[in-house]
PDB file of N, CA and C in Angstrom:
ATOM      1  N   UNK A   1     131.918 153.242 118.148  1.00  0.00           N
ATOM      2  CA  UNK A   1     132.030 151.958 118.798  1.00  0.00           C
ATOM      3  C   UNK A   1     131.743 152.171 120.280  1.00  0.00           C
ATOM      4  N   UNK A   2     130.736 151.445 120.952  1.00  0.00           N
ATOM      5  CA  UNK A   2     130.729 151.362 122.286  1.00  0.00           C
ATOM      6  C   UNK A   2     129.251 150.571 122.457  1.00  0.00           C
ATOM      7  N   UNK A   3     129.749 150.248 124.117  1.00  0.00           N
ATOM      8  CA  UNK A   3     128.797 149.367 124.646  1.00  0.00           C
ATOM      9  C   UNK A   3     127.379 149.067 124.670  1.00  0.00           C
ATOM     10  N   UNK A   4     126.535 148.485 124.715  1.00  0.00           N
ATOM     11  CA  UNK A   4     125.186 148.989 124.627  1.00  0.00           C
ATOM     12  C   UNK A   4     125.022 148.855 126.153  1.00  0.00           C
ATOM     13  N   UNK A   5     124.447 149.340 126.603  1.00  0.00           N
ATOM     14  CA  UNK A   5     124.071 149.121 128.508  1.00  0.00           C
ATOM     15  C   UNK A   5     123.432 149.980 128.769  1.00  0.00           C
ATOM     16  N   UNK A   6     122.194 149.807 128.589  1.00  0.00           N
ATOM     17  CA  UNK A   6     120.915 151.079 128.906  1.00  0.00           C
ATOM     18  C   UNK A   6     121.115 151.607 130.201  1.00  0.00           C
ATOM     19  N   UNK A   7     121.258 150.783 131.844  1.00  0.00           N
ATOM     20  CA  UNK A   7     121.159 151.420 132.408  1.00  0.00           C
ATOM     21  C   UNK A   7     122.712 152.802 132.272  1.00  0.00           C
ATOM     22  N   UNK A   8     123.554 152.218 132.001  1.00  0.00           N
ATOM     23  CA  UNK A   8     124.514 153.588 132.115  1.00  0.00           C
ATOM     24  C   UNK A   8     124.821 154.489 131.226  1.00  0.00           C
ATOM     25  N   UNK A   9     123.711 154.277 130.123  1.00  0.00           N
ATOM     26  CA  UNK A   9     123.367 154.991 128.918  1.00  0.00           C
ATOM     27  C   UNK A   9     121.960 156.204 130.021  1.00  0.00           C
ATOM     28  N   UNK A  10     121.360 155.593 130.388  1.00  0.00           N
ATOM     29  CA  UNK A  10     119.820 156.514 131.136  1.00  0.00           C
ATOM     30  C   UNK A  10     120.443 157.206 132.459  1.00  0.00           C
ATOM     31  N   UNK A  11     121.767 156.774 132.886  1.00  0.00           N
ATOM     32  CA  UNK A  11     122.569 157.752 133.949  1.00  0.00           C
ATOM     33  C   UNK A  11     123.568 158.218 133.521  1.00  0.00           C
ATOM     34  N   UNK A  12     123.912 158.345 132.243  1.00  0.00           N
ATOM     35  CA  UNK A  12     125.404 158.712 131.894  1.00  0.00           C
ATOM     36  C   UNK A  12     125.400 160.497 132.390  1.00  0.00           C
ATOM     37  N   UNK A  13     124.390 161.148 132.750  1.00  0.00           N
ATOM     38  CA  UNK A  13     124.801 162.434 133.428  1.00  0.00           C
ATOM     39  C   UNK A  13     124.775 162.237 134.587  1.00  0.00           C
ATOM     40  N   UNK A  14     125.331 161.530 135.511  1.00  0.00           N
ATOM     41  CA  UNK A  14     125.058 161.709 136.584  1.00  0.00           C
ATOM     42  C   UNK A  14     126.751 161.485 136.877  1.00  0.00           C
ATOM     43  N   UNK A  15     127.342 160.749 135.852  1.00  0.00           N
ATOM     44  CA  UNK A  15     128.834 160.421 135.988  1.00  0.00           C
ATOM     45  C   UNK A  15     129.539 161.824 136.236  1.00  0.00           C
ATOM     46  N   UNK A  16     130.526 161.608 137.310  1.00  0.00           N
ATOM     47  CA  UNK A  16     131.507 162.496 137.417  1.00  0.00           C
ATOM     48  C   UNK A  16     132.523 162.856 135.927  1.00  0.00           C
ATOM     49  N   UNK A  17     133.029 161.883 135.698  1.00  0.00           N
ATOM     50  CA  UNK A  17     134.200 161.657 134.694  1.00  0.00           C
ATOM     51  C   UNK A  17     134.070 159.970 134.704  1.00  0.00           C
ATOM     52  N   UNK A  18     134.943 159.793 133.134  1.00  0.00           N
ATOM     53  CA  UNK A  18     134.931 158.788 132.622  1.00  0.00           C
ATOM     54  C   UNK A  18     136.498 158.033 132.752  1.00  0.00           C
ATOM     55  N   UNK A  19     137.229 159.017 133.418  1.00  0.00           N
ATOM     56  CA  UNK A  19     138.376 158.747 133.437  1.00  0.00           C
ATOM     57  C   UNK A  19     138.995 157.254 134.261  1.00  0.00           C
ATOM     58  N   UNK A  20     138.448 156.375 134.769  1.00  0.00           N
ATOM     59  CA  UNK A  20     138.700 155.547 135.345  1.00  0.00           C
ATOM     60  C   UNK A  20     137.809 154.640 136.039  1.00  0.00           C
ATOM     61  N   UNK A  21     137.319 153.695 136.212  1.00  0.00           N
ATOM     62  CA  UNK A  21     136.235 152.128 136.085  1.00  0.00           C
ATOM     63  C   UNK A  21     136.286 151.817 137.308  1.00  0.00           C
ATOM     64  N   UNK A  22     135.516 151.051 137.673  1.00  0.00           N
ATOM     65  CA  UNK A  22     135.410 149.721 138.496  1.00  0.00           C
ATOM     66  C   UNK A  22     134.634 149.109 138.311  1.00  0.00           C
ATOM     67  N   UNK A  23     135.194 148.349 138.144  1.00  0.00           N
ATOM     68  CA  UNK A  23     134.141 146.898 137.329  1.00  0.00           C
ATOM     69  C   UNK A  23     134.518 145.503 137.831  1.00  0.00           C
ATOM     70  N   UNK A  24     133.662 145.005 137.972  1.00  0.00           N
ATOM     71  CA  UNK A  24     134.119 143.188 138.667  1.00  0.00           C
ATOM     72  C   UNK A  24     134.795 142.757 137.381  1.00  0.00           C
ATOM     73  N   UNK A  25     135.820 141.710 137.401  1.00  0.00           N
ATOM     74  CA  UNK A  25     136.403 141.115 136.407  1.00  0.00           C
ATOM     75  C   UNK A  25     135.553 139.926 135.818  1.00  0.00           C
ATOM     76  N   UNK A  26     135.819 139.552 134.747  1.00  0.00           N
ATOM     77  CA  UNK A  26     135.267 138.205 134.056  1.00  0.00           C
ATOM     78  C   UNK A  26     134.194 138.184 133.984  1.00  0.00           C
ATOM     79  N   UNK A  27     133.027 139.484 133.568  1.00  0.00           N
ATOM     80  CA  UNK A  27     131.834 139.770 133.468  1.00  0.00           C
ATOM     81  C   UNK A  27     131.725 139.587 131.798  1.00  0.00           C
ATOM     82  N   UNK A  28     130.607 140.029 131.277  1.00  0.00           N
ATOM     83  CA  UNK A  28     130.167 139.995 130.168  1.00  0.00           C
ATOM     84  C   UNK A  28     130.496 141.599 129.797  1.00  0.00           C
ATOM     85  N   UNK A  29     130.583 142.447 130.565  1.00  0.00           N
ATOM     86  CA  UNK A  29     130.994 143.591 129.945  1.00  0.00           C
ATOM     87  C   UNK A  29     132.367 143.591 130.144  1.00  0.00           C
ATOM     88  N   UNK A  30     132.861 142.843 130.908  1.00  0.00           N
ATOM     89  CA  UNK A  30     134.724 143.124 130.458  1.00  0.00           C
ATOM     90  C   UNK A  30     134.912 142.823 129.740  1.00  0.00           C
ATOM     91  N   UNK A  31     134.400 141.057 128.815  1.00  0.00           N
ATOM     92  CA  UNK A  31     134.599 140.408 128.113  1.00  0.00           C
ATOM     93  C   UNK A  31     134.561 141.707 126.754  1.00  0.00           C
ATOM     94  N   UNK A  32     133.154 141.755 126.565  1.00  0.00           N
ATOM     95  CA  UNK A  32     132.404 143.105 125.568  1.00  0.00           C
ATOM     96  C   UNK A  32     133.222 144.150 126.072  1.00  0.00           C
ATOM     97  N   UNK A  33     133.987 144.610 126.640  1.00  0.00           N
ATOM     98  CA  UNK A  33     134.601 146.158 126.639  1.00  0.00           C
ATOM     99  C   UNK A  33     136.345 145.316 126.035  1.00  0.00           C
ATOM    100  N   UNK A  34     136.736 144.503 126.622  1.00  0.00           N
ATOM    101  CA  UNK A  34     138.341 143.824 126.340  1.00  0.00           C
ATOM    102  C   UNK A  34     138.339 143.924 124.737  1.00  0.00           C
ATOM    103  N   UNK A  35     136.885 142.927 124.101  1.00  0.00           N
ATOM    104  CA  UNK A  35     136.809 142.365 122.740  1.00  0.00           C
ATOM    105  C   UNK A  35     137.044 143.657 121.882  1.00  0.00           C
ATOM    106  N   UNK A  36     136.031 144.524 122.254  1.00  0.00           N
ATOM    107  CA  UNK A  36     136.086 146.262 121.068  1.00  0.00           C
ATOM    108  C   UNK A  36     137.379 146.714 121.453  1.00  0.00           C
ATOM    109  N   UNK A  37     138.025 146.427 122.764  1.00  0.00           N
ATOM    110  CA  UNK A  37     139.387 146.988 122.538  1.00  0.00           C
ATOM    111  C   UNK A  37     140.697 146.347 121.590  1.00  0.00           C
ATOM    112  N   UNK A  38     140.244 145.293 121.879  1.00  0.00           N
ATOM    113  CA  UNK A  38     141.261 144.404 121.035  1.00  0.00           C
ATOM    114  C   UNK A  38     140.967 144.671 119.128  1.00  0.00           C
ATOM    115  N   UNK A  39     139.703 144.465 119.277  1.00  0.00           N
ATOM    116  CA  UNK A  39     139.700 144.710 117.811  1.00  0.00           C
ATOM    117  C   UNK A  39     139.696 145.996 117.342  1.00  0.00           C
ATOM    118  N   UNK A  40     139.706 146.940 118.520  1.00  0.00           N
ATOM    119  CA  UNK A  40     140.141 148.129 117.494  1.00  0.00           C
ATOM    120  C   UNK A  40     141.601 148.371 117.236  1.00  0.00           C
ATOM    121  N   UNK A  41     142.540 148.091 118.606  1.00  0.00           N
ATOM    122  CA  UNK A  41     143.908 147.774 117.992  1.00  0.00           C
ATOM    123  C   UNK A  41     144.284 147.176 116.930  1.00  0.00           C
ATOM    124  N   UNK A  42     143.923 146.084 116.877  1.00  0.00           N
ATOM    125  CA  UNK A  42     144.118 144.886 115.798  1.00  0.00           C
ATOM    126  C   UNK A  42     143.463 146.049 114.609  1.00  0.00           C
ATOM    127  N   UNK A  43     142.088 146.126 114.607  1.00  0.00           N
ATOM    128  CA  UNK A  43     141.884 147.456 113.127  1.00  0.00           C
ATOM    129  C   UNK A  43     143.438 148.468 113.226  1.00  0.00           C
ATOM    130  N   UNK A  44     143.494 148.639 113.896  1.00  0.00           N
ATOM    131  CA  UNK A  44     144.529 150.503 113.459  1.00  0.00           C
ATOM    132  C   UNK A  44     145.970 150.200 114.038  1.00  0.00           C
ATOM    133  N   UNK A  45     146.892 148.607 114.004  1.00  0.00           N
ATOM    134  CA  UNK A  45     147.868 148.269 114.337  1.00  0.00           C
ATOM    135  C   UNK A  45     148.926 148.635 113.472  1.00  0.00           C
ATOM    136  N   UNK A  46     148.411 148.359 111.901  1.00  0.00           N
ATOM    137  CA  UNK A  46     149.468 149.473 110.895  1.00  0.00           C
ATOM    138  C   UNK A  46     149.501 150.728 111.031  1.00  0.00           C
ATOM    139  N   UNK A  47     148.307 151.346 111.131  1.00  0.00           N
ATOM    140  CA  UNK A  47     148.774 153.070 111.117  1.00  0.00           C
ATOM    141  C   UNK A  47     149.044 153.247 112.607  1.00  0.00           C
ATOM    142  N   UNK A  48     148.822 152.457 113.482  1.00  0.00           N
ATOM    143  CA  UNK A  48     149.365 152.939 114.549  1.00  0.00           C
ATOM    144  C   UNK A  48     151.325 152.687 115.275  1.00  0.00           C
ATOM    145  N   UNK A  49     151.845 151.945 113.842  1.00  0.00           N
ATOM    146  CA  UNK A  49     153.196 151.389 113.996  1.00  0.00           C
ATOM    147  C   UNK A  49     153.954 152.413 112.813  1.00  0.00           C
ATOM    148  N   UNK A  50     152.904 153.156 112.246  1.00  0.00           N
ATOM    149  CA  UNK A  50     153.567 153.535 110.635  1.00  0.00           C
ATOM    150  C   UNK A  50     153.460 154.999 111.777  1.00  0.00           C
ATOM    151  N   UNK A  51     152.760 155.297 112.439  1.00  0.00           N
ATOM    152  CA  UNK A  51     152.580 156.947 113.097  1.00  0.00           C
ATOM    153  C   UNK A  51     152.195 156.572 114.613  1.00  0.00           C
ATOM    154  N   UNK A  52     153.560 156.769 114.948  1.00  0.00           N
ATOM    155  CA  UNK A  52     153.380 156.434 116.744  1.00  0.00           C
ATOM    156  C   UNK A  52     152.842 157.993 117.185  1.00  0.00           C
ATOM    157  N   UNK A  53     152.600 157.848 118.366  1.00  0.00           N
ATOM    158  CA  UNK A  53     152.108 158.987 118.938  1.00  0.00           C
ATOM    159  C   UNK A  53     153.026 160.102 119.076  1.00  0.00           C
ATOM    160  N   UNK A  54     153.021 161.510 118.799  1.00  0.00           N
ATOM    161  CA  UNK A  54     153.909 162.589 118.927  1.00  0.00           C
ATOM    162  C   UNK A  54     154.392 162.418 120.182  1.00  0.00           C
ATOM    163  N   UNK A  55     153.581 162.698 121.263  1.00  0.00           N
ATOM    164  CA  UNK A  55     153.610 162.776 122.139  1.00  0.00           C
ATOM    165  C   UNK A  55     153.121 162.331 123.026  1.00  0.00           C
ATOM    166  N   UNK A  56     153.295 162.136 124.472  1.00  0.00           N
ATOM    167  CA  UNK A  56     152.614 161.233 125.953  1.00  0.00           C
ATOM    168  C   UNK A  56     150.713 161.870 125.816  1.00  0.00           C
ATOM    169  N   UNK A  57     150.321 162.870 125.812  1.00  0.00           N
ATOM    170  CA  UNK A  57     149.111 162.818 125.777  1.00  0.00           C
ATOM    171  C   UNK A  57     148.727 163.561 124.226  1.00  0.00           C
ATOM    172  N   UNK A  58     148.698 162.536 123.726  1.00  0.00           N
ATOM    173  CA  UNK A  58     148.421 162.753 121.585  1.00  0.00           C
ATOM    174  C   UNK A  58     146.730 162.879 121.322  1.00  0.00           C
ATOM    175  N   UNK A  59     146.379 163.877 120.489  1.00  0.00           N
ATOM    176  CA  UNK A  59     145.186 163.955 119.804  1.00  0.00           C
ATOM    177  C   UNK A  59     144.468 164.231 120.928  1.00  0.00           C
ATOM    178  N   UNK A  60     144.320 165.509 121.356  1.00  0.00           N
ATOM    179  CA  UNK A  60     143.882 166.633 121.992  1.00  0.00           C
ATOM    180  C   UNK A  60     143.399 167.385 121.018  1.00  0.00           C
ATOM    181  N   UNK A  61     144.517 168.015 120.368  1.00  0.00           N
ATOM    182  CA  UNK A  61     144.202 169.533 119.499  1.00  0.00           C
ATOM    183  C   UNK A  61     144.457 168.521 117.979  1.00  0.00           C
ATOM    184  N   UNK A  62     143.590 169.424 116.831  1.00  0.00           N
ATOM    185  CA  UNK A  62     143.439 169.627 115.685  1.00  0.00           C
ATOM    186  C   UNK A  62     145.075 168.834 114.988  1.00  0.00           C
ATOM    187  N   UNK A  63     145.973 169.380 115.576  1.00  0.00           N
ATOM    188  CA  UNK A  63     147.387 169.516 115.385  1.00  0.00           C
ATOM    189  C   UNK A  63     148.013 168.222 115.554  1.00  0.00           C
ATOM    190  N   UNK A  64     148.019 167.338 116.804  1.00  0.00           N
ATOM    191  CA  UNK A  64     147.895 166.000 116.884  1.00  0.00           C
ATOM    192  C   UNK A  64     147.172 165.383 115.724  1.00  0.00           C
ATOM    193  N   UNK A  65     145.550 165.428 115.458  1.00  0.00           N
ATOM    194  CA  UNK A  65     145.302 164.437 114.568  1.00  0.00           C
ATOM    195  C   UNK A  65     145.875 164.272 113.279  1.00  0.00           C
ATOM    196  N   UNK A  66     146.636 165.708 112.623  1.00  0.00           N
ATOM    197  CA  UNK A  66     147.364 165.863 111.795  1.00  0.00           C
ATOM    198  C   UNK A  66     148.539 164.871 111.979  1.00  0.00           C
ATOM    199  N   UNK A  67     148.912 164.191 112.629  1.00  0.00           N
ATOM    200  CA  UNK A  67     150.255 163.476 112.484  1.00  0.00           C
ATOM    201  C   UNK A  67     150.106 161.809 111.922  1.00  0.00           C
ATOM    202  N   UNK A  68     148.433 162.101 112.109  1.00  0.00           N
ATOM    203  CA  UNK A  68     148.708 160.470 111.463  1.00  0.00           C
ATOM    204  C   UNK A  68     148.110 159.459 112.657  1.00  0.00           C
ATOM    205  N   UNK A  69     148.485 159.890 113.944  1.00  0.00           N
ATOM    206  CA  UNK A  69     148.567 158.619 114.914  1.00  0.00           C
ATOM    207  C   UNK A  69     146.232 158.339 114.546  1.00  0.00           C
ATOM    208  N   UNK A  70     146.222 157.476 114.600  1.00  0.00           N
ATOM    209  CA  UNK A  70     145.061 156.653 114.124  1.00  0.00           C
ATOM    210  C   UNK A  70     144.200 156.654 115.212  1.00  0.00           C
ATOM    211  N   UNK A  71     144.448 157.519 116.444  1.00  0.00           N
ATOM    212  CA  UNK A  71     143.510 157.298 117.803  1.00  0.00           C
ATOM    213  C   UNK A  71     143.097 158.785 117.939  1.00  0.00           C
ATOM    214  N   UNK A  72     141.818 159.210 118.588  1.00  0.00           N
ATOM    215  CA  UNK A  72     141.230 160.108 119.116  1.00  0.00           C
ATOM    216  C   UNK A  72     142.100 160.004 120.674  1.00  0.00           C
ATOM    217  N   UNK A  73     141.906 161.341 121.544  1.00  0.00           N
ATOM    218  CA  UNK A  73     142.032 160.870 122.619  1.00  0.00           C
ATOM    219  C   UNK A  73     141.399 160.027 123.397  1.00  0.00           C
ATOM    220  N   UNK A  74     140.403 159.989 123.504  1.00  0.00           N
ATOM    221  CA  UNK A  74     139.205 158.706 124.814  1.00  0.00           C
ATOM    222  C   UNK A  74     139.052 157.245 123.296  1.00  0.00           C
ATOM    223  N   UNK A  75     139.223 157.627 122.969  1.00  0.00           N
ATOM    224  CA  UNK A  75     139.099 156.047 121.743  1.00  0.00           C
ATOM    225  C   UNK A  75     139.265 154.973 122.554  1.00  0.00           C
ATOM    226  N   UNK A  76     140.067 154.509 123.371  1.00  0.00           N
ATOM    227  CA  UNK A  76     140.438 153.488 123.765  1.00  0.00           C
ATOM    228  C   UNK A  76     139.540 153.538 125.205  1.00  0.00           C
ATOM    229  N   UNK A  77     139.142 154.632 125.570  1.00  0.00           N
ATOM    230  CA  UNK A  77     138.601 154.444 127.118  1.00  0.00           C
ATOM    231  C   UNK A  77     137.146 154.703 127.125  1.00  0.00           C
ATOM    232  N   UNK A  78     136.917 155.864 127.358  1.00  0.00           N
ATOM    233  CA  UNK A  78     135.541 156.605 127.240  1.00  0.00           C
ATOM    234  C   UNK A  78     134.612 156.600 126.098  1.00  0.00           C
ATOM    235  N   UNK A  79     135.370 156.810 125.390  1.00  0.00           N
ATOM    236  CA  UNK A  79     134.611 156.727 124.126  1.00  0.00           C
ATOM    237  C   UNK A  79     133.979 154.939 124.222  1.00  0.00           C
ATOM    238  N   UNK A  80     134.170 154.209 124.167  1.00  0.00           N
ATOM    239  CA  UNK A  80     133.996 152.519 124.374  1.00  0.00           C
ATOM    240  C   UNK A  80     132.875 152.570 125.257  1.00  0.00           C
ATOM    241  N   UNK A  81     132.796 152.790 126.291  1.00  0.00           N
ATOM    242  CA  UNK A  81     131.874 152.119 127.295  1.00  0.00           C
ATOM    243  C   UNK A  81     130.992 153.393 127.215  1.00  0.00           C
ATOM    244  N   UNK A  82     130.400 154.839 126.288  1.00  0.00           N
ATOM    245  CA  UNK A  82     129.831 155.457 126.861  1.00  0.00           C
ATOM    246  C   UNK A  82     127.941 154.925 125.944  1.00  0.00           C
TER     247      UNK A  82
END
């Protein structure tokens, strides 16, 4: 799941890290980045209530995804807009 946006698809090496945005609000890509977030919660809201996260930073290692919790680490961030 993620955005289509050629230009930051044809510079995505030039990015430092993905760790944090700036983006004008009430654009068409907040709208398009908010919507895939919402609906992926809304997809993985049971397994994510049936297997909360072990821990504050979950699904790193092999060992995390074993518990069930239904998220990769960047799922919700990086992974989306790359």
């Amino acid at each position: 799941m993620g955005l289509e946006c050629g230009e930051v698809k044809s510079h995505w090496a030039k990015l430092i890290s993905n760790g944090a945005f700036t983006v004008r609000p009430q654009t068409p890509l907040t709208h398009a980045w908010m919507s895939m977030l919402n609906a992926n919660l809304d997809e993985k809201w049971e397994a994510l209530r049936a297997h909360p996260a072990p821990n504050q930073r979950c699904c790193i290692t092999p060992e995390d995804m074993a518990t069930g919790y239904p998220f990769k680490w960047a799922e919700l961030g990086g992974e989306v807009v790359r």
